[in-house]
C-alpha atoms as a PDB file:
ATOM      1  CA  UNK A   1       0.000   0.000   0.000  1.00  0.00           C
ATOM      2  CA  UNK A   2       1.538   3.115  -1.107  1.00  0.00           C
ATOM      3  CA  UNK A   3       1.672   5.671   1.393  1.00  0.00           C
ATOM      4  CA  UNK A   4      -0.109   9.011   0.511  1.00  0.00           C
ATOM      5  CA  UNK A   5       1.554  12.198  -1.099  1.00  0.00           C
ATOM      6  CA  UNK A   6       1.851  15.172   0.813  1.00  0.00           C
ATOM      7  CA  UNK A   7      -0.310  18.109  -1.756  1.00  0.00           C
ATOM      8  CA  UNK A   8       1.204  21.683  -0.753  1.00  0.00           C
ATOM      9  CA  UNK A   9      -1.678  24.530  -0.798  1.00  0.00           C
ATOM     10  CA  UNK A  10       0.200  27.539  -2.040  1.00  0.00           C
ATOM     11  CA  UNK A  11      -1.748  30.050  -0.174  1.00  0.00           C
ATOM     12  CA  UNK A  12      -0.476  28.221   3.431  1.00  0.00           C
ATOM     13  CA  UNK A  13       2.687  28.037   1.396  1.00  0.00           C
ATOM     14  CA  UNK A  14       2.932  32.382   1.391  1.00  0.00           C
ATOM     15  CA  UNK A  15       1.317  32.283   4.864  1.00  0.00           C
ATOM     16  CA  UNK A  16       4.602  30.469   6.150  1.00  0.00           C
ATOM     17  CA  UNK A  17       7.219  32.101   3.602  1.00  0.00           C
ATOM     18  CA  UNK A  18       5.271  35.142   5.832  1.00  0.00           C
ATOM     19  CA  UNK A  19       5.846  33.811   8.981  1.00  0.00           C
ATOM     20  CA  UNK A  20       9.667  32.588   8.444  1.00  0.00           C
ATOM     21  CA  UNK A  21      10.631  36.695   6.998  1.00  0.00           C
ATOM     22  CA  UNK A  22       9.089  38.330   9.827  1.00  0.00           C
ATOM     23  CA  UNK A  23      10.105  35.937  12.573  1.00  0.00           C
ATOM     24  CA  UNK A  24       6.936  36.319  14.451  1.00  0.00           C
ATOM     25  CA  UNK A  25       3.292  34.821  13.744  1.00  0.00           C
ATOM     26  CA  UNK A  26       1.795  38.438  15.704  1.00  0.00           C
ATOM     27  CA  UNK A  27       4.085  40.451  12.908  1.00  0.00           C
ATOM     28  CA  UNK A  28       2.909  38.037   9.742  1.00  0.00           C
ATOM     29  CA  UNK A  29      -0.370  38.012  10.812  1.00  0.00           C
ATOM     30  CA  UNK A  30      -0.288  42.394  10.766  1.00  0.00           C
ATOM     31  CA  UNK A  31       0.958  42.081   7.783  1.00  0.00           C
ATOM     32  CA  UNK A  32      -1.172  39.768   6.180  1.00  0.00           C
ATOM     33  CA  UNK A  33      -4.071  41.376   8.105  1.00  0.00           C
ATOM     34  CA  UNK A  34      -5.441  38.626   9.413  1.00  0.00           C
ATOM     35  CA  UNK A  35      -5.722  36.998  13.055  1.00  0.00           C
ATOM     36  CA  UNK A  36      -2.690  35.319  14.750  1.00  0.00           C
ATOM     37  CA  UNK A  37      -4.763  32.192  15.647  1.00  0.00           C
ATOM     38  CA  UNK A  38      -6.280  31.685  12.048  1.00  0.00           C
ATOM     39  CA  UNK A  39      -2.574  32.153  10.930  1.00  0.00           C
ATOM     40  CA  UNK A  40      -1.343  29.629  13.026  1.00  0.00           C
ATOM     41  CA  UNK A  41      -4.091  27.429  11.898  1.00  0.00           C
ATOM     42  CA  UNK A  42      -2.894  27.901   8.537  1.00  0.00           C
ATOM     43  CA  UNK A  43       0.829  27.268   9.271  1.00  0.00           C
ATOM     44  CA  UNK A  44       0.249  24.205  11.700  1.00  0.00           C
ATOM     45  CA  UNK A  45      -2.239  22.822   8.439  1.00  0.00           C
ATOM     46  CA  UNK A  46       1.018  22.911   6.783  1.00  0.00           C
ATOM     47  CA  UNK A  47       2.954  21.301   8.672  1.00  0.00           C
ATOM     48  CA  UNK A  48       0.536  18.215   8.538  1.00  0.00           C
ATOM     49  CA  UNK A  49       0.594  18.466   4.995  1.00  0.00           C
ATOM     50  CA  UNK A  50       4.781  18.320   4.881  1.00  0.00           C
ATOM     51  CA  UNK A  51       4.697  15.841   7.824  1.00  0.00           C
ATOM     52  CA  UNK A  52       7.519  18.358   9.710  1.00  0.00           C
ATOM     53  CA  UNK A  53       7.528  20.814  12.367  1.00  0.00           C
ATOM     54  CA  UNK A  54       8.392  24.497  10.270  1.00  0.00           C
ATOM     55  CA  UNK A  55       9.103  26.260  13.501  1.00  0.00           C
ATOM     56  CA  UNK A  56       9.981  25.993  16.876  1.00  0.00           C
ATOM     57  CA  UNK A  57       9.220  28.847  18.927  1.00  0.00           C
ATOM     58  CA  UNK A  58      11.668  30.734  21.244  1.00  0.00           C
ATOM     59  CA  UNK A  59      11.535  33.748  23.226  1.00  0.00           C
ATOM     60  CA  UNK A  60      11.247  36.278  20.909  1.00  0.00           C
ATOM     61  CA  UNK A  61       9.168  34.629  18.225  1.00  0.00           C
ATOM     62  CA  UNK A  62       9.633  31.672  15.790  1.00  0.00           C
ATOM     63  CA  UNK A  63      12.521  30.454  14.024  1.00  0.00           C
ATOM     64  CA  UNK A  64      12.804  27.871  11.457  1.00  0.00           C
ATOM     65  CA  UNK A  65      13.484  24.273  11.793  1.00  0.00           C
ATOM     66  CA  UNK A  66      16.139  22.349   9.021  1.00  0.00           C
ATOM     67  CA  UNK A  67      12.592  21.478   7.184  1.00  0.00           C
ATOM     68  CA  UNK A  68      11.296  24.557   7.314  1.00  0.00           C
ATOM     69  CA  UNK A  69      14.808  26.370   6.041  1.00  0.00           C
ATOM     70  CA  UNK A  70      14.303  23.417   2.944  1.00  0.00           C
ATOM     71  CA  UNK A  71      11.135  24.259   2.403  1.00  0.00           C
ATOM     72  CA  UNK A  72      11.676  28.040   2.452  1.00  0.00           C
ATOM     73  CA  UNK A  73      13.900  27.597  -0.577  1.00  0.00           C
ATOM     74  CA  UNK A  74      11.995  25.500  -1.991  1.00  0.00           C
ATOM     75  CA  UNK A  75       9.038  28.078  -2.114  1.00  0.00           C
ATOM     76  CA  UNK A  76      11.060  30.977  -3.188  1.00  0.00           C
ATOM     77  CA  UNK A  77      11.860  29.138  -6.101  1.00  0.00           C
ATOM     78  CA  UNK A  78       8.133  27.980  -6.495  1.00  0.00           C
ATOM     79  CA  UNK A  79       7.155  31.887  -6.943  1.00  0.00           C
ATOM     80  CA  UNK A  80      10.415  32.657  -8.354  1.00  0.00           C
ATOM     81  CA  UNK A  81       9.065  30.320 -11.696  1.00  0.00           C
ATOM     82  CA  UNK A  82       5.422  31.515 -11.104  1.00  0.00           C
ATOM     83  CA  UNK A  83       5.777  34.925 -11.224  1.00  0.00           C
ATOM     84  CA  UNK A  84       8.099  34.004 -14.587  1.00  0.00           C
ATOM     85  CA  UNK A  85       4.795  32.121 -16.030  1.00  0.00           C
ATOM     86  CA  UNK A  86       3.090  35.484 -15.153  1.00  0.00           C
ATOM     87  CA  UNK A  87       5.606  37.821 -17.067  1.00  0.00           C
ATOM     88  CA  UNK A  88       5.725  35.347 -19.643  1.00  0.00           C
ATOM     89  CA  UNK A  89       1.359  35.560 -20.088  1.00  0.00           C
ATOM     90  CA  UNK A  90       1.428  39.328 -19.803  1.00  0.00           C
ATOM     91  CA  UNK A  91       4.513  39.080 -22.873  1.00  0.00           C
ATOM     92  CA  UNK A  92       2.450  37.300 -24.609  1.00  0.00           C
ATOM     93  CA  UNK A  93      -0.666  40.132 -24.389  1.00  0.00           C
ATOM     94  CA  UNK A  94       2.208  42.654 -25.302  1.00  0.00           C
ATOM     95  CA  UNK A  95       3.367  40.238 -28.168  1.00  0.00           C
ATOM     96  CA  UNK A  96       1.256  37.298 -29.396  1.00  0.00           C
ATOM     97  CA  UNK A  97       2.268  34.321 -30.443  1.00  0.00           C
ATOM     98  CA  UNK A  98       1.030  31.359 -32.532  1.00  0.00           C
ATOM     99  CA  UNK A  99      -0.164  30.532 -35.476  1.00  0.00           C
ATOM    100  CA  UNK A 100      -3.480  32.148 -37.813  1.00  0.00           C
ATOM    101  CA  UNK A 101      -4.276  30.490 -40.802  1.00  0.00           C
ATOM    102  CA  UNK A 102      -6.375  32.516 -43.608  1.00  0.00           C
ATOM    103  CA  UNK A 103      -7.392  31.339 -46.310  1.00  0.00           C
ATOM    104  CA  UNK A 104      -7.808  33.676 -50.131  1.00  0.00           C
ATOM    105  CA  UNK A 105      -9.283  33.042 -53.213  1.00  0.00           C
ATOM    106  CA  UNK A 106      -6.604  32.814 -55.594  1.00  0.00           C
ATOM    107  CA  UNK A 107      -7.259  36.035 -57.360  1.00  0.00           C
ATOM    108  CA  UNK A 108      -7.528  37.966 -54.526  1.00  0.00           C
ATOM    109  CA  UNK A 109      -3.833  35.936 -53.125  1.00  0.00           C
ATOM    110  CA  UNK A 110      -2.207  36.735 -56.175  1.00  0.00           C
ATOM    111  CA  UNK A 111      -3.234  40.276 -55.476  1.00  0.00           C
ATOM    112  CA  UNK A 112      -2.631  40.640 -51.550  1.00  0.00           C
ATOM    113  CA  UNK A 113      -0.639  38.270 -50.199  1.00  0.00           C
ATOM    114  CA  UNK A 114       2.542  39.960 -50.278  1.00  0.00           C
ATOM    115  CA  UNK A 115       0.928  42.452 -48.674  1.00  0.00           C
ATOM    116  CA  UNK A 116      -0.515  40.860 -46.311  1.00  0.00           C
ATOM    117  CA  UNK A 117       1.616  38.782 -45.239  1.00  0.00           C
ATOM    118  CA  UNK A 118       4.502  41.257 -44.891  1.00  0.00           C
ATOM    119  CA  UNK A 119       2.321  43.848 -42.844  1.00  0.00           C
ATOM    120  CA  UNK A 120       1.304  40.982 -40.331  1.00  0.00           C
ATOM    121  CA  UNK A 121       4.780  39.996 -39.833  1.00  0.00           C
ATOM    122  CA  UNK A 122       5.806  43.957 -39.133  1.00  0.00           C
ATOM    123  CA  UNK A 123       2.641  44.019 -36.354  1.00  0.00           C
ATOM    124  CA  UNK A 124       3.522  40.606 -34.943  1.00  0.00           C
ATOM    125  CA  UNK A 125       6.810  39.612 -35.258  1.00  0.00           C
ATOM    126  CA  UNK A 126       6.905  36.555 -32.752  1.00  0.00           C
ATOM    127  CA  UNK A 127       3.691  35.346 -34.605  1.00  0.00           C
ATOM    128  CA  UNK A 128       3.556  33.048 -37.918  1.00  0.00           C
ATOM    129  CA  UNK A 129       0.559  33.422 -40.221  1.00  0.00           C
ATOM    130  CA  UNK A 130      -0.162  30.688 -42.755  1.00  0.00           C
ATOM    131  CA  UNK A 131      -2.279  31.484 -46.488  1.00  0.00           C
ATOM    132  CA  UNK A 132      -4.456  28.751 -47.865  1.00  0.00           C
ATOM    133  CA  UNK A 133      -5.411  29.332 -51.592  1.00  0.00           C
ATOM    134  CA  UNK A 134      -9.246  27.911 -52.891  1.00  0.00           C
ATOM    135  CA  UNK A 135     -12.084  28.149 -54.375  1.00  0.00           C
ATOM    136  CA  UNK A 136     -14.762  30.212 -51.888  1.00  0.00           C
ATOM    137  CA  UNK A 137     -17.143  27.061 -51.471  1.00  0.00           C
ATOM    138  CA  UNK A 138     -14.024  24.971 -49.976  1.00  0.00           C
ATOM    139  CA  UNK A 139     -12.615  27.988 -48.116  1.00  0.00           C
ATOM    140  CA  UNK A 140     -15.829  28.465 -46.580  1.00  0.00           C
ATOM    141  CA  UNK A 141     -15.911  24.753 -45.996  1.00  0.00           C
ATOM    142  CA  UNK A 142     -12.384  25.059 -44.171  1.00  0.00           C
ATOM    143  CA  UNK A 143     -13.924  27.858 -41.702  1.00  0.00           C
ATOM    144  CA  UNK A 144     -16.663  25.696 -40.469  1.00  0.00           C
ATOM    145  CA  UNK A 145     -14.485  22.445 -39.940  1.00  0.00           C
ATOM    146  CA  UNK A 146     -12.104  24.402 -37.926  1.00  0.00           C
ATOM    147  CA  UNK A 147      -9.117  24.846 -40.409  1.00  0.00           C
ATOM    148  CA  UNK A 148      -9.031  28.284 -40.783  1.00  0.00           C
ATOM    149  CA  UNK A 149      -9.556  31.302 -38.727  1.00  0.00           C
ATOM    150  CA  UNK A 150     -10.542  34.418 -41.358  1.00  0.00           C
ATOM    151  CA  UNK A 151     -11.428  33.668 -44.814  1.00  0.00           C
ATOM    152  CA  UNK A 152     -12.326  36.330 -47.631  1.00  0.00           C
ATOM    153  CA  UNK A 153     -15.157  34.597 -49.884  1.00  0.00           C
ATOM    154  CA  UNK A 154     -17.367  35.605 -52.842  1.00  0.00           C
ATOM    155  CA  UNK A 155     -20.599  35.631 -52.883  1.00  0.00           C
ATOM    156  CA  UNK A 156     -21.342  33.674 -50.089  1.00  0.00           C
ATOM    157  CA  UNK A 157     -24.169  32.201 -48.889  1.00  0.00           C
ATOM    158  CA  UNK A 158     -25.866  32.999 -45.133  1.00  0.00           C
ATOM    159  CA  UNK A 159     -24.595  30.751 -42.294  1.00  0.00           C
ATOM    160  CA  UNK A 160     -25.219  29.790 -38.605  1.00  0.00           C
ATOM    161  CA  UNK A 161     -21.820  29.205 -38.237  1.00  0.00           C
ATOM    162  CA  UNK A 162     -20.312  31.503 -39.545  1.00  0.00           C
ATOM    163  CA  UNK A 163     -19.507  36.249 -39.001  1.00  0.00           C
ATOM    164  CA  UNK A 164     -19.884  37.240 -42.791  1.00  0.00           C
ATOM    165  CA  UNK A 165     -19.156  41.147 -43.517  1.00  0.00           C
ATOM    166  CA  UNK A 166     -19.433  42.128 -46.782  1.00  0.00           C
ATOM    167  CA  UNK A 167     -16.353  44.538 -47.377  1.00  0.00           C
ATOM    168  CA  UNK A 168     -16.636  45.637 -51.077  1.00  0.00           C
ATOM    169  CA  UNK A 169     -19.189  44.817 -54.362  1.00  0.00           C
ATOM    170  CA  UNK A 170     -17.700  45.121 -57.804  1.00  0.00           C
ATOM    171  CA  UNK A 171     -19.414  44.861 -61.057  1.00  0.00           C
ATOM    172  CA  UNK A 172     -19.105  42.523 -63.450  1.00  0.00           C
ATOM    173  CA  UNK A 173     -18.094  43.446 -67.089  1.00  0.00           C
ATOM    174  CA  UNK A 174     -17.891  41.677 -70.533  1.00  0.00           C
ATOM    175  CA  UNK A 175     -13.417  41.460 -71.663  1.00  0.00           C
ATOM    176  CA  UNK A 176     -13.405  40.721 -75.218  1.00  0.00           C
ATOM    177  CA  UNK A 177     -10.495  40.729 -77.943  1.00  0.00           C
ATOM    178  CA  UNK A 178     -13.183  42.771 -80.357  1.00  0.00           C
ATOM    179  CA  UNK A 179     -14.619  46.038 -80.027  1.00  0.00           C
ATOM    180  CA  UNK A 180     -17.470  46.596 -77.612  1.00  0.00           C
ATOM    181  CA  UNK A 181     -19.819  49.215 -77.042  1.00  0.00           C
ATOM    182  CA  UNK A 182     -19.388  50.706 -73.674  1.00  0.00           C
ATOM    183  CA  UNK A 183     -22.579  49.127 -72.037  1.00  0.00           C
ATOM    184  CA  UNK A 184     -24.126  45.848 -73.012  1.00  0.00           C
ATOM    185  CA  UNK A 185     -27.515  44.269 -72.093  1.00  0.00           C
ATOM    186  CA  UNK A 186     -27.462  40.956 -70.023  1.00  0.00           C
ATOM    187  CA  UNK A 187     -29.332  39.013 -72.662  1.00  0.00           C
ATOM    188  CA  UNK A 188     -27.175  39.813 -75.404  1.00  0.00           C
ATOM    189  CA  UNK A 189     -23.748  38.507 -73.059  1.00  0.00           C
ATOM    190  CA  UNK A 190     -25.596  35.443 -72.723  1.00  0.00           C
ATOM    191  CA  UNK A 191     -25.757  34.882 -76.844  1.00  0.00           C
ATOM    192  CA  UNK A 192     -21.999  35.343 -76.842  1.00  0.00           C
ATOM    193  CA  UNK A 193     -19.636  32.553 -76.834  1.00  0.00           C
ATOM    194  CA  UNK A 194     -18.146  32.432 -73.570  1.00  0.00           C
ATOM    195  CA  UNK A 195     -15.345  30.893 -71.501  1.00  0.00           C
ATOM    196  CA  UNK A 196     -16.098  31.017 -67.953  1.00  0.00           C
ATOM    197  CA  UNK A 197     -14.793  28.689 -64.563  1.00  0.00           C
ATOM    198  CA  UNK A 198     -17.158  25.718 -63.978  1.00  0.00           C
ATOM    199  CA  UNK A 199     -19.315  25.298 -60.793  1.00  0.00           C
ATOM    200  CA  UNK A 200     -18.938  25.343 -57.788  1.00  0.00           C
ATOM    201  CA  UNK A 201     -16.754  28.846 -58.628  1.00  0.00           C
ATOM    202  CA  UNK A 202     -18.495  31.629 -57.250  1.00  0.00           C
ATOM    203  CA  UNK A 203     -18.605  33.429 -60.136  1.00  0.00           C
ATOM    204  CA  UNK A 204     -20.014  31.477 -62.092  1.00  0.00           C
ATOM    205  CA  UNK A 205     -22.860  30.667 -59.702  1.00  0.00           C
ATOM    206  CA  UNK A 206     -23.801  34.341 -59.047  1.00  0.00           C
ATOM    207  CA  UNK A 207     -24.097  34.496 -63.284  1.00  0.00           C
ATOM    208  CA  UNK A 208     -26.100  31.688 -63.353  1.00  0.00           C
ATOM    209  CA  UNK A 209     -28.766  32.625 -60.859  1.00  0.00           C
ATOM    210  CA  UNK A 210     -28.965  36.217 -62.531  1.00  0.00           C
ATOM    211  CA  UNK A 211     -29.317  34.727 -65.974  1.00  0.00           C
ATOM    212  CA  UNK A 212     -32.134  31.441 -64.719  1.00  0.00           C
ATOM    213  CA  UNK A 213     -34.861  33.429 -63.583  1.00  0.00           C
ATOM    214  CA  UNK A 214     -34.673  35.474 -67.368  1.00  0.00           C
ATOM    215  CA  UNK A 215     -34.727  32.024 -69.229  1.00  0.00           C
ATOM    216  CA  UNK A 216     -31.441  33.023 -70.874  1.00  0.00           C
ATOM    217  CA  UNK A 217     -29.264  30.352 -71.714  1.00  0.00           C
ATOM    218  CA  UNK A 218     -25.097  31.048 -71.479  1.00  0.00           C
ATOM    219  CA  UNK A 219     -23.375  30.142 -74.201  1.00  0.00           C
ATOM    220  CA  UNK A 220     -20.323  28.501 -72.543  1.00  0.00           C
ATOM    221  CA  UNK A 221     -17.822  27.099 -75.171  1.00  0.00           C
ATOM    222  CA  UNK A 222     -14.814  26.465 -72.654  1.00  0.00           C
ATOM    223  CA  UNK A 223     -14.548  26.209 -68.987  1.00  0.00           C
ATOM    224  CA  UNK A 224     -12.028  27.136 -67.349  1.00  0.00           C
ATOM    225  CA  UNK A 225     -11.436  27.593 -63.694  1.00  0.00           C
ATOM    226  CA  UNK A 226      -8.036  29.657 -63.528  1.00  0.00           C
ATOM    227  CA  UNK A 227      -8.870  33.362 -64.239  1.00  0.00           C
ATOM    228  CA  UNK A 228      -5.130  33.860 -65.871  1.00  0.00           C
ATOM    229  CA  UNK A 229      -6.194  30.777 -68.152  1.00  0.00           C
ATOM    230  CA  UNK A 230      -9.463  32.587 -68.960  1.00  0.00           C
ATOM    231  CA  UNK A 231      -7.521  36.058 -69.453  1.00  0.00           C
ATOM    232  CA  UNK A 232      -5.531  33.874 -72.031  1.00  0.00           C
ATOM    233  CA  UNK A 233      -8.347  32.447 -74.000  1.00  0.00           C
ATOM    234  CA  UNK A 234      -9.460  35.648 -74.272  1.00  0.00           C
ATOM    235  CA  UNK A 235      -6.470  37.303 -75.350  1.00  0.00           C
ATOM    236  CA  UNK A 236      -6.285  35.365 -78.549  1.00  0.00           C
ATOM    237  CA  UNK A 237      -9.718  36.023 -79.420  1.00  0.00           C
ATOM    238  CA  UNK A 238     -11.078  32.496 -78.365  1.00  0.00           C
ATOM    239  CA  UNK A 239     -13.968  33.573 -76.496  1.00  0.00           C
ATOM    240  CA  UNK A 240     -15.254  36.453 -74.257  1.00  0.00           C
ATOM    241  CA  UNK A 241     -15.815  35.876 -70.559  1.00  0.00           C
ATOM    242  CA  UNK A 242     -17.490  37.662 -67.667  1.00  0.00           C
ATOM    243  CA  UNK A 243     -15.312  38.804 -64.576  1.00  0.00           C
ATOM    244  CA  UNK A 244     -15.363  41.646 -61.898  1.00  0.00           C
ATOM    245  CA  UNK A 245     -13.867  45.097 -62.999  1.00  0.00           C
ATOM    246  CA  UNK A 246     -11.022  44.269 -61.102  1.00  0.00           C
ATOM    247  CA  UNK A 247      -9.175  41.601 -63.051  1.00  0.00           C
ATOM    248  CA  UNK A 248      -8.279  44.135 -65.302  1.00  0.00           C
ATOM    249  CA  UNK A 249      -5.828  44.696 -62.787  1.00  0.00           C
ATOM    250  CA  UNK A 250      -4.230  41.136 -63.421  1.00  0.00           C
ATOM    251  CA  UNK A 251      -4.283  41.232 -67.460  1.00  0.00           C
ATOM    252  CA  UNK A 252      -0.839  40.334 -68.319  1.00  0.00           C
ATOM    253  CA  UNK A 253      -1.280  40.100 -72.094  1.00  0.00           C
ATOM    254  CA  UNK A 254       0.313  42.798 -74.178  1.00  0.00           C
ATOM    255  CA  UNK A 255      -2.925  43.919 -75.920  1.00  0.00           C
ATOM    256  CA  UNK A 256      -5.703  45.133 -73.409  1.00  0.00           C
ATOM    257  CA  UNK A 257      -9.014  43.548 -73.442  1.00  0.00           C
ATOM    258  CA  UNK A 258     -12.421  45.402 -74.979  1.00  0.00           C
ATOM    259  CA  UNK A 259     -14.696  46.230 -71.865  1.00  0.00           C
ATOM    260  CA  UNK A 260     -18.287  46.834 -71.605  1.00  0.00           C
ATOM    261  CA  UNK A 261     -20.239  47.231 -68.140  1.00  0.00           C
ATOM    262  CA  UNK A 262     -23.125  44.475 -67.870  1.00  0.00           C
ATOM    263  CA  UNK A 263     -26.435  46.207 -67.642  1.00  0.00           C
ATOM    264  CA  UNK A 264     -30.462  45.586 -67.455  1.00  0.00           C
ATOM    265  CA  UNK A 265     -29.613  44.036 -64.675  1.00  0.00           C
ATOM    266  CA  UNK A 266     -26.445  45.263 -63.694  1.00  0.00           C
ATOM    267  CA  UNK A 267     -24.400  42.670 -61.774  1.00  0.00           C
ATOM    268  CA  UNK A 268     -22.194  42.969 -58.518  1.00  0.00           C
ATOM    269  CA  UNK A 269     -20.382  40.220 -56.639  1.00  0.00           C
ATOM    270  CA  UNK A 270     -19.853  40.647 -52.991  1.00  0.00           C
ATOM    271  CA  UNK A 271     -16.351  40.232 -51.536  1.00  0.00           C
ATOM    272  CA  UNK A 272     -16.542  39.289 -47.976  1.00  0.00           C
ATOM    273  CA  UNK A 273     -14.770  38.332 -45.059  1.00  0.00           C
ATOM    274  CA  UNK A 274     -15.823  35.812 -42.844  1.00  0.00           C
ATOM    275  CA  UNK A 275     -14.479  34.259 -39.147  1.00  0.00           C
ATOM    276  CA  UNK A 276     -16.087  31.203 -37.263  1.00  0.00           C
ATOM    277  CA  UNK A 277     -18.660  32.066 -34.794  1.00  0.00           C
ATOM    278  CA  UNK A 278     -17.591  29.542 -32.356  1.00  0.00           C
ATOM    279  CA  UNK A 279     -14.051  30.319 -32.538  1.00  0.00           C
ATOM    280  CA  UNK A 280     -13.196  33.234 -29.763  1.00  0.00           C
ATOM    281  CA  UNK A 281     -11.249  36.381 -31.331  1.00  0.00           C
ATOM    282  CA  UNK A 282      -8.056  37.108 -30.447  1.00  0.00           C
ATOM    283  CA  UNK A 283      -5.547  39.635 -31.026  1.00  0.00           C
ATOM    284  CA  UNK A 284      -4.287  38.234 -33.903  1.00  0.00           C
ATOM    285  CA  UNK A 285      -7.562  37.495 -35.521  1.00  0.00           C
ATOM    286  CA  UNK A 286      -8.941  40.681 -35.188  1.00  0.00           C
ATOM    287  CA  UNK A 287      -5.658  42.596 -36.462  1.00  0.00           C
ATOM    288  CA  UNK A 288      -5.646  39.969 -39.179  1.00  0.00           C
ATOM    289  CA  UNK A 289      -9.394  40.860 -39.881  1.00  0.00           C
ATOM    290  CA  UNK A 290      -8.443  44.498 -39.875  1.00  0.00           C
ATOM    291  CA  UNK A 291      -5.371  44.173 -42.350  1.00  0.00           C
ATOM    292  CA  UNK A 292      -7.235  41.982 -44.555  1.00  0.00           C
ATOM    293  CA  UNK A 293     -10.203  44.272 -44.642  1.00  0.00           C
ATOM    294  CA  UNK A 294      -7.881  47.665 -45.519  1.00  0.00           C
ATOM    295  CA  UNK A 295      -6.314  45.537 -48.258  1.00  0.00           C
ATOM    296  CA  UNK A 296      -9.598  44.379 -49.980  1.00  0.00           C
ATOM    297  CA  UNK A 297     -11.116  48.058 -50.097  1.00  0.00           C
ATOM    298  CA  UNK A 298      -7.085  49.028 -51.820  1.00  0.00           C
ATOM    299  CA  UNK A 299      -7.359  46.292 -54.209  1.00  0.00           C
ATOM    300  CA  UNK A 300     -11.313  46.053 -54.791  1.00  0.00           C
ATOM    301  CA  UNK A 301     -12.901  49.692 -54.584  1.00  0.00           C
ATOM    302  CA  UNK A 302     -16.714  49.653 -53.920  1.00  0.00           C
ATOM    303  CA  UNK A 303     -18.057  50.570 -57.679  1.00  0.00           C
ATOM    304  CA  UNK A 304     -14.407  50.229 -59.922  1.00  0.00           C
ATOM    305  CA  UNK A 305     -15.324  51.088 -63.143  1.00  0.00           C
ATOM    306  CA  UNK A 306     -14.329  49.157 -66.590  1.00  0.00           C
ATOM    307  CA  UNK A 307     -11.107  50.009 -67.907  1.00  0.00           C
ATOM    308  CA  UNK A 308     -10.794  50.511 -71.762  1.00  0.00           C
ATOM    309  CA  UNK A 309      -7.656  49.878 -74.205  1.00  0.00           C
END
């Protein structure tokens, strides 16, 4: 039968650390403000505990015993490390730590990610932040299991589970290799040949449910779910497409697309950012939320308007 482990209470562990630097239970218990005999209690509680007399008593008050001189050192270091695990929480308040994971669309990483990453780093150096690139409907999937902390998604749809602020809407414009007129009714998009990503993408969803109710029909000849493959297509005079004003921004070709703003109806996407409800913020989360909201309304400006070659 094993015998049983002595289990120190801290608080009779400062009463007697009390006690042992004053030399007198009458001058601890002043200083404590408390009574003498509920001090003693305390100590003597102690010393059951430790199974060793702390103190023996003398004329002028108490001195301590070769256990109680151990287990004075002993407790100086024990508050010695826990006022280090105190500095160390109230560092970490100063200066998080950790990891955040976000995750970006891959048009909007190509565009802020640098950014991003390198302004994060400059507000928490001590703190490591980690991009995940995909489509909004697996991003968004990746929020509610638990993978990610802050997403930015388009168009997406309501959730229980999920903080959704919409940060910016852009419309969406025709890009052609071939002149266009500067506005251009829905219907006539749809009897254009077209190269556009394939579902689940966002995009293409938010077309489709605009066009459906109308009983127009898209005339998709390619699809294609990389935007840069799309720009491409388009670029040698395969096919129009359909994106937000913004990808203009990204059009690496030499020759500049033909633009025409989307009208009767026109069309906006919604960029948004969105956190898990049952996820608690922190200071990294909500800087990170922050940051990535400044950089959405720099890169995607509430109402950009077409660009023309």
């Amino acid at each position: 039968m094993h015998a049983r482990e002595a289990v120190i209470d801290l608080r009779r562990l400062e009463y007697f650390v009390a006690v042992s630097e004053a030399g007198s239970f009458s001058k601890a218990a002043a200083a404590l403000v408390m009574s003498q005999p509920a001090l003693s209690q305390q100590v003597a509680a102690l010393e059951q505990e430790v199974g060793q007399r702390l103190f023996t008593r003398t004329g002028r008050g108490v001195e301590l015993t070769d256990a109680g001189l151990a287990l004075r050192g002993h407790a100086r270091g024990i508050f010695e490390l826990a006022e280090r695990a105190r500095a160390d929480m109230r560092d970490r308040q100063l200066i998080p730590s950790g990891r955040i994971t976000i995750g970006l669309p891959p048009r909007v990483a190509h565009a802020m990610t640098a950014d991003l990453i390198e302004r994060f780093r400059a507000e928490f150096p001590y703190a490591a932040i980690s991009v995940e690139e995909g489509l909004s409907v697996r991003l968004r999937e990746g929020l509610v299991a638990g993978r990610l902390d802050v997403a930015v998604l388009f168009d997406p749809p309501a959730s229980p589970l999920l903080d959704i602020e919409t940060v910016a809407r852009e419309p969406l414009v025709l890009m052609s290799s071939t002149p266009l007129p500067s506005r251009i009714r829905l219907a006539d998009v749809a009897a254009l040949s077209l190269v556009l990503p394939s579902k689940p993408n966002s995009l293409r969803q938010l077309l489709e449910s605009v066009v459906k109710p109308r009983a127009y029909a898209l005339k998709v000849v390619a699809e294609v779910d990389s935007i840069k493959t799309v720009s491409s297509l388009v670029a040698r005079g395969v096919a129009a497409t359909v994106l937000p004003a913004s990808a203009m921004r990204e059009w690496s070709h030499d020759t500049p697309p033909f633009t025409a703003a989307i009208y009767a109806p026109v069309i906006r996407n919604r960029l948004c950012i969105a956190v898990p409800k049952a996820r608690p913020a922190t200071r990294l989360s909500r800087y990170l939320v922050q940051l990535t909201r400044q950089l959405c309304l720099q890169y995607y400006v509430d109402g950009a308007a077409p660009r023309k070659p």
